[in-house]
N, C-alpha and C. Protein backbone atom coordinates (compact mmCIF):
# COMPACT_ATOMS: atom_id res chain seq x y z
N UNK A 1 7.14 14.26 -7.17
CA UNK A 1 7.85 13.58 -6.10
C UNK A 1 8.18 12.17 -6.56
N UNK A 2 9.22 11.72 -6.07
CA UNK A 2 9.76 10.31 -6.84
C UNK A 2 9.28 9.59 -6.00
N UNK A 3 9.17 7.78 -6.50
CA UNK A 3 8.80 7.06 -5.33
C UNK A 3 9.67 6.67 -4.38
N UNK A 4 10.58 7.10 -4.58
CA UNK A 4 11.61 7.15 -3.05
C UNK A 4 11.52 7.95 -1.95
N UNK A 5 11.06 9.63 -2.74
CA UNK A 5 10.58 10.39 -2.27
C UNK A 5 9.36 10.50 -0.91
N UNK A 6 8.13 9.74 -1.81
CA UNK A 6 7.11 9.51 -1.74
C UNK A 6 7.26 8.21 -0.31
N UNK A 7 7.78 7.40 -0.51
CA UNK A 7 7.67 6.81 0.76
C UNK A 7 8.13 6.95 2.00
N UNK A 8 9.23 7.72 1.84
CA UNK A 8 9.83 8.33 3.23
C UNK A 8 9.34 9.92 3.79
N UNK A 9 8.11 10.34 2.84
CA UNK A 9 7.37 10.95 3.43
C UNK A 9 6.26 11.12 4.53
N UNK A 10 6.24 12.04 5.80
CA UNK A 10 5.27 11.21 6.79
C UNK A 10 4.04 11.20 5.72
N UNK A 11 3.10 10.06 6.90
CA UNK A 11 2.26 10.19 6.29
C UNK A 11 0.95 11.11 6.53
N UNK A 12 0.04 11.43 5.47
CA UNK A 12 -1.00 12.62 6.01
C UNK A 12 -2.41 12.07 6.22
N UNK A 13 -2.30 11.30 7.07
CA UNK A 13 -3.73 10.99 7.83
C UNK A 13 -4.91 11.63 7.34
N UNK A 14 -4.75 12.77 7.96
CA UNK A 14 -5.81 14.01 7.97
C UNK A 14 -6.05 14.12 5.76
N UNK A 15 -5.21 13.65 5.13
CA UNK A 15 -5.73 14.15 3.64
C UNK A 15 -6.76 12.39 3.48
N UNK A 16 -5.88 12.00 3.79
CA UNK A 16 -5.87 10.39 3.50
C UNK A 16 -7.64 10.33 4.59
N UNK A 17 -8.22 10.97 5.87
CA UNK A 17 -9.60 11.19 5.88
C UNK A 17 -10.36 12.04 5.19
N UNK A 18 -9.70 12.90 4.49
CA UNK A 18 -10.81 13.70 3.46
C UNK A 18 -11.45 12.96 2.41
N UNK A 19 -10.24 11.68 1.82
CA UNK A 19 -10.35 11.03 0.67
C UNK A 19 -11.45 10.12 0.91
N UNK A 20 -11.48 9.68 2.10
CA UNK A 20 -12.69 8.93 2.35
C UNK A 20 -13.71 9.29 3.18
N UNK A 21 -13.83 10.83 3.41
CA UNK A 21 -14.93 11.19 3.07
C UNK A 21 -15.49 11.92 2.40
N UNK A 22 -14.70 11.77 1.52
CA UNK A 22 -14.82 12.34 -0.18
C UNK A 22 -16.36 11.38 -0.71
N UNK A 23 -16.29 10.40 -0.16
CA UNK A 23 -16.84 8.94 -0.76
C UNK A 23 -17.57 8.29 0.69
N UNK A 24 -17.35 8.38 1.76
CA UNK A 24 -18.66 8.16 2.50
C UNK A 24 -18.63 9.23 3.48
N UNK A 25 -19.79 9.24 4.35
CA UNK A 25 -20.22 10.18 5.23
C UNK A 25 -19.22 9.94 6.53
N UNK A 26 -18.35 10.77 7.17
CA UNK A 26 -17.84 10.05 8.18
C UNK A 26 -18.64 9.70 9.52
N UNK A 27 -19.43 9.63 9.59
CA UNK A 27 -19.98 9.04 10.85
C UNK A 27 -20.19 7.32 10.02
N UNK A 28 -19.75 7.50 8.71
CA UNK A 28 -19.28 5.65 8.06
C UNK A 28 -20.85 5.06 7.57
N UNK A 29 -21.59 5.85 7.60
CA UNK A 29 -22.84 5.90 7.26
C UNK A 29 -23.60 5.74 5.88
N UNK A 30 -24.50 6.24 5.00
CA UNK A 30 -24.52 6.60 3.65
C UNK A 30 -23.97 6.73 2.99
N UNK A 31 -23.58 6.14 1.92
CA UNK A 31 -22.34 6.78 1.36
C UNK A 31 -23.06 7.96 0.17
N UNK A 32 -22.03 8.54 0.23
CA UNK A 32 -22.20 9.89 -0.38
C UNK A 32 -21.83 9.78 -2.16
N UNK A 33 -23.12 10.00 -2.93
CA UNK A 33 -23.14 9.79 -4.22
C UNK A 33 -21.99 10.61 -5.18
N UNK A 34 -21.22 9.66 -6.03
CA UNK A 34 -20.15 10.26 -6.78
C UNK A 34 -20.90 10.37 -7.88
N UNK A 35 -20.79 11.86 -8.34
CA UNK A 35 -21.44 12.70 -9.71
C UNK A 35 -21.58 11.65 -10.53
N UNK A 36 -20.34 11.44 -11.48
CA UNK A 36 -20.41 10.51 -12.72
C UNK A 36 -18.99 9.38 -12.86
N UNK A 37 -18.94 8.60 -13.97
CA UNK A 37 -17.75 7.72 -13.65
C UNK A 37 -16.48 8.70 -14.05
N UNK A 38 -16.44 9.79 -14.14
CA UNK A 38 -14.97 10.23 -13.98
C UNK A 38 -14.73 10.87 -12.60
N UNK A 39 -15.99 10.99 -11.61
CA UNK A 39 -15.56 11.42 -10.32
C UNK A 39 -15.12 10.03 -9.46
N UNK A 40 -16.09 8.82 -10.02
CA UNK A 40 -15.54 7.38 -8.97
C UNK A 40 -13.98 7.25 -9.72
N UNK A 41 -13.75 7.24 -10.73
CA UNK A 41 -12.24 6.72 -11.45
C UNK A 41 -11.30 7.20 -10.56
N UNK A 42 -11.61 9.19 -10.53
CA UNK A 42 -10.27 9.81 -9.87
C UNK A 42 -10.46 9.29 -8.13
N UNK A 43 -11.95 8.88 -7.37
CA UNK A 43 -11.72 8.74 -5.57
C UNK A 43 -10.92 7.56 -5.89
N UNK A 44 -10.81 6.34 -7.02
CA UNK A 44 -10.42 5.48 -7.01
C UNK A 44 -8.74 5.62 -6.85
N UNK A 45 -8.36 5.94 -8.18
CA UNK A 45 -7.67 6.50 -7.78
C UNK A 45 -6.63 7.47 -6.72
N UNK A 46 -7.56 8.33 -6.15
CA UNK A 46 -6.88 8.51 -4.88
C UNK A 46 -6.59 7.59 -4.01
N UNK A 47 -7.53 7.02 -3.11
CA UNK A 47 -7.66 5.95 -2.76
C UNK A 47 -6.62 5.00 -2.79
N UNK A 48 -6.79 4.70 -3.59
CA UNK A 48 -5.30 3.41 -4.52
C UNK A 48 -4.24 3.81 -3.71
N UNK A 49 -3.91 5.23 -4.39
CA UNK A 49 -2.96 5.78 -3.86
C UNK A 49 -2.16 6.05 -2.40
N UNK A 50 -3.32 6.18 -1.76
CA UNK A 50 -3.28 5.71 -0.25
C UNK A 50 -3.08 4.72 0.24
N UNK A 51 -4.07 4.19 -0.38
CA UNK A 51 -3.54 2.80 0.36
C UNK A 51 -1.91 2.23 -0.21
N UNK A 52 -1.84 2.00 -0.88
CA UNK A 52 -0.01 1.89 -1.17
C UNK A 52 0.63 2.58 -0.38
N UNK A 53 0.55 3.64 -0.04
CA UNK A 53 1.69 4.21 0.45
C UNK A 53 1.13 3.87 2.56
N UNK A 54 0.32 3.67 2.71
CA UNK A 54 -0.39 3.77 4.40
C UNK A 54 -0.03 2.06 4.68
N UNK A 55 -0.81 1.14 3.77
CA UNK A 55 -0.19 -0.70 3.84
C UNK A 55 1.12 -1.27 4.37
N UNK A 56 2.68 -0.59 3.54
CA UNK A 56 3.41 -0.78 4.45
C UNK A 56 4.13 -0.44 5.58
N UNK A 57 3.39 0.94 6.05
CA UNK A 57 3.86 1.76 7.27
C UNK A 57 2.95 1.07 8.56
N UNK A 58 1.75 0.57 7.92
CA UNK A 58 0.66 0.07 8.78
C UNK A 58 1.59 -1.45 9.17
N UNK A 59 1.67 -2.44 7.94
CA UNK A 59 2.54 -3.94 8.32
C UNK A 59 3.57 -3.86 9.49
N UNK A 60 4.35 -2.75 8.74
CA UNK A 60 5.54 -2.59 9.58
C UNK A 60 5.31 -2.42 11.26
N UNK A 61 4.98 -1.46 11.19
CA UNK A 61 4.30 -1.54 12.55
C UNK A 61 4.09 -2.74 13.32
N UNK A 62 2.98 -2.79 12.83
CA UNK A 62 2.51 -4.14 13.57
C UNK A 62 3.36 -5.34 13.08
N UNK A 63 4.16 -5.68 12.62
CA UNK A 63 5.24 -6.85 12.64
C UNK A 63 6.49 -6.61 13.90
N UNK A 64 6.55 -5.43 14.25
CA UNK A 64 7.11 -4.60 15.38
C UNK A 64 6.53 -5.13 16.31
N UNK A 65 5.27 -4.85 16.80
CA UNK A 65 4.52 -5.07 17.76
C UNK A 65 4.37 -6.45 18.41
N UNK A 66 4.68 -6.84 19.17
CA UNK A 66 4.10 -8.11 20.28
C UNK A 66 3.11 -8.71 20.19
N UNK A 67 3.17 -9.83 19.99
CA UNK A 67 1.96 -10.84 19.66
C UNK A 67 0.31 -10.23 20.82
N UNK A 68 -0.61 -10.17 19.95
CA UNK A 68 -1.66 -9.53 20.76
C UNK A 68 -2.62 -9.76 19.99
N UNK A 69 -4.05 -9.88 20.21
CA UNK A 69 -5.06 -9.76 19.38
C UNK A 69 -5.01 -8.63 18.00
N UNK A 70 -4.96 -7.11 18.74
CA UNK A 70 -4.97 -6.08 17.97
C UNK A 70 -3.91 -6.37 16.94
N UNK A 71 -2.78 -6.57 16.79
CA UNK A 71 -1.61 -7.22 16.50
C UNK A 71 -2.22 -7.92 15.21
N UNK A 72 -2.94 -8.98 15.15
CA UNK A 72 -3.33 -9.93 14.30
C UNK A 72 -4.51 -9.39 13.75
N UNK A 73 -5.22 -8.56 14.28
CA UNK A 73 -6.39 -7.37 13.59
C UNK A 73 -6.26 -6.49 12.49
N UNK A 74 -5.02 -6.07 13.22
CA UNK A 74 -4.17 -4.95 12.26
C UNK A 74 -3.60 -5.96 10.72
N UNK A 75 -3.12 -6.99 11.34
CA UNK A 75 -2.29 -7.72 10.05
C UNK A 75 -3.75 -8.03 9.31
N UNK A 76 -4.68 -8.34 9.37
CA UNK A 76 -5.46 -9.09 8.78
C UNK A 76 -6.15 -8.09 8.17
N UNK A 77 -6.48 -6.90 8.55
CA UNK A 77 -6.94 -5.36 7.98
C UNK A 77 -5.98 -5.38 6.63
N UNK A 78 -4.45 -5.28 7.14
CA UNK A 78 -3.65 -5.54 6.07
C UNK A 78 -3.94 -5.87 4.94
N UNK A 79 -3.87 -7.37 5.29
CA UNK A 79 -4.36 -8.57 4.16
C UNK A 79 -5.56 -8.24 3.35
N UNK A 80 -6.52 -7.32 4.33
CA UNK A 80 -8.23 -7.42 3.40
C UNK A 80 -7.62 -6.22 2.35
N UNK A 81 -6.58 -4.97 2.88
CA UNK A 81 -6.35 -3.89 1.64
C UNK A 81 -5.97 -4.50 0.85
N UNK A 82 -4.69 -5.18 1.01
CA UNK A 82 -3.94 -5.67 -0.30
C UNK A 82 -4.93 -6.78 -1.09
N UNK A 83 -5.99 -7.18 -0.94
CA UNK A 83 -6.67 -7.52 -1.53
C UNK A 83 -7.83 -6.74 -2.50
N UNK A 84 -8.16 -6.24 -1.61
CA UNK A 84 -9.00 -4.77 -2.15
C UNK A 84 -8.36 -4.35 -3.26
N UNK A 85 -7.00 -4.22 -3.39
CA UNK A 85 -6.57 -3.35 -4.12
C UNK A 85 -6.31 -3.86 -5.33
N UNK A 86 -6.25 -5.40 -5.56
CA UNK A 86 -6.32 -6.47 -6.57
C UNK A 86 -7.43 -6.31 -7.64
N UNK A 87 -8.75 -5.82 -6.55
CA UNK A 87 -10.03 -5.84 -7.26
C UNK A 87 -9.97 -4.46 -8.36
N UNK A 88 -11.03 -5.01 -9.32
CA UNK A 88 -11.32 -3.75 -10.65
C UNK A 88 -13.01 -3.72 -9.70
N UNK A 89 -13.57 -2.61 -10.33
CA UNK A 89 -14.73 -1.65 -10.20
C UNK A 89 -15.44 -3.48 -10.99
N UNK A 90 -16.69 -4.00 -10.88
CA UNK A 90 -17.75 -4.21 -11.80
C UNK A 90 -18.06 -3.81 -13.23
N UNK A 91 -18.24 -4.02 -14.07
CA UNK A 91 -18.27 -3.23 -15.70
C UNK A 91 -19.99 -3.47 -15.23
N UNK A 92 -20.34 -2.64 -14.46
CA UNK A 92 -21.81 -2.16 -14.49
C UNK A 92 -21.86 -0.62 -13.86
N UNK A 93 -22.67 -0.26 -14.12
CA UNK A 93 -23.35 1.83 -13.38
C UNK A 93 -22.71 1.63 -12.47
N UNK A 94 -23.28 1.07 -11.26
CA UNK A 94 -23.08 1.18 -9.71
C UNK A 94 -21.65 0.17 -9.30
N UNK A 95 -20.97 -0.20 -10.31
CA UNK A 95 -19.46 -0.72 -10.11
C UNK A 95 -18.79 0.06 -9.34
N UNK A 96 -18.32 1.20 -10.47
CA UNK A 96 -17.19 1.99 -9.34
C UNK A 96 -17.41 2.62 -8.52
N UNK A 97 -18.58 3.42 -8.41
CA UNK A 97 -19.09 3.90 -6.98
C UNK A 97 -18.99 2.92 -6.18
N UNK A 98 -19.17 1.91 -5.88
CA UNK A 98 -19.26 0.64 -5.01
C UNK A 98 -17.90 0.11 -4.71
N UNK A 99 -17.14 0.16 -5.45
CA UNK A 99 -15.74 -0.13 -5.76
C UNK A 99 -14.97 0.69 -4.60
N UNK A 100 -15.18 2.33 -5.03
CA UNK A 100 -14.61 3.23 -4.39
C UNK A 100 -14.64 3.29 -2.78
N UNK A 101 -16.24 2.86 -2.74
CA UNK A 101 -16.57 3.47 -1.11
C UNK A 101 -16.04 1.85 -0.41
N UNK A 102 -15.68 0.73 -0.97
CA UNK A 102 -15.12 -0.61 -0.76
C UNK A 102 -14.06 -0.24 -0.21
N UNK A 103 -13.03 0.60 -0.80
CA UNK A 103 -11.65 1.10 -0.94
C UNK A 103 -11.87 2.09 0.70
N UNK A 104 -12.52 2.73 0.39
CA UNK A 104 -12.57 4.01 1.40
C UNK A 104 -12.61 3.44 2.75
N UNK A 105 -13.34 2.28 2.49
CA UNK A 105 -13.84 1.87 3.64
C UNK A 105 -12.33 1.00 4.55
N UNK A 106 -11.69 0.26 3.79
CA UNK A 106 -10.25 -0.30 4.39
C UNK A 106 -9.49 0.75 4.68
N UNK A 107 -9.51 1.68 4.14
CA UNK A 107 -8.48 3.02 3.77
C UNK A 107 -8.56 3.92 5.83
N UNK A 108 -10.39 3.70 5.61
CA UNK A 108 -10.91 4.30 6.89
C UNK A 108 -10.11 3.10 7.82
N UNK A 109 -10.34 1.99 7.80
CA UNK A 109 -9.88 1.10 8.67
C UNK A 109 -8.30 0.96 9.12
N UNK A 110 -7.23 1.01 8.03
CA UNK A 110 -6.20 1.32 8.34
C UNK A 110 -5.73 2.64 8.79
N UNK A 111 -6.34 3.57 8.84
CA UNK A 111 -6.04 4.72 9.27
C UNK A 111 -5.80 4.58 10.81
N UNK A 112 -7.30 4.12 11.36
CA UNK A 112 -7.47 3.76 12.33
C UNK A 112 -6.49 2.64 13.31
N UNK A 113 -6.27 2.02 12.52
CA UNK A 113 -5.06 0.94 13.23
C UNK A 113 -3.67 1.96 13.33
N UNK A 114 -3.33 2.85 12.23
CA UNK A 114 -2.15 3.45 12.42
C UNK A 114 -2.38 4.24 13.07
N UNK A 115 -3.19 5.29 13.13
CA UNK A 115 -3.63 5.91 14.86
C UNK A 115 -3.21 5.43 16.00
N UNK A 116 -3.95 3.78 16.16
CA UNK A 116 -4.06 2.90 17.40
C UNK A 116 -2.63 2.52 17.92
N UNK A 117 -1.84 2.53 16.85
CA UNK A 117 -0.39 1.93 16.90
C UNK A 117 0.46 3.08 17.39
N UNK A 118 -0.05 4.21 17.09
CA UNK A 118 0.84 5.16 17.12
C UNK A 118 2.09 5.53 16.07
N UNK A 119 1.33 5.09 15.13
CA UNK A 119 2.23 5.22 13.65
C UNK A 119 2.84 6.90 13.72
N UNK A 120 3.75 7.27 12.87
CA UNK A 120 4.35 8.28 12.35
C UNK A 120 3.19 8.86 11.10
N UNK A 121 3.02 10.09 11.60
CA UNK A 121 2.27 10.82 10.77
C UNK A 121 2.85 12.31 10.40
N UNK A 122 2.23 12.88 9.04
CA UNK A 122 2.71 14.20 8.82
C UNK A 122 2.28 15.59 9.85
């Protein structure tokens, strides 16, 4: 799929929660141990992936939306992914596992705002 493709596709919520709880427990709890560093590389990877494509359907939105608390919640959720997504794993063991469930964890959070918003989903 091209990335032209790829962004005017809805989006799939429901895969985009498997991915993170691929990597924590969903009741958001324990996180759930990744085998070895080629299982944290690829949640990372997924992950990544999500979030790029969920960040500007999530902005948009809420730049739409009417000045409101949630409004400035949502943008600032924003701001913490696109930061997140800046970051590398630690060059230690427990880096990218830590890294990943970091990721999962905004990934969980914007989901939730595009829910709340009533975003376009697949």
């Amino acid at each position: 799929m091209s990335a032209i493709e790829q962004s005017s596709a809805p989006l799939d919520l429901e895969a985009m929660r498997r991915s993170v709880h691929a990597v924590l427990l969903p009741d958001g709890g324990s996180p759930v141990e990744l085998e070895d560093a080629d299982a944290a590389a690829a949640a990372i990877a997924d992950l990544r992936s999500h979030l790029e494509r969920l960040i500007p359907a999530v902005e948009d939105t809420a730049n739409k939306a009417p000045d409101s608390i949630a409004r400035y919640c949502t943008l600032a959720c924003v701001g913490e992914a696109r930061r997140k997504l800046q970051l590398q794993p630690l060059p230690r063991p427990s880096g990218p596992p830590a890294h990943a469930r970091r990721l999962a964890r905004v990934l969980n959070a914007l989901c939730d705002h595009h829910e709340g918003a009533g975003g376009d989903t697949a």
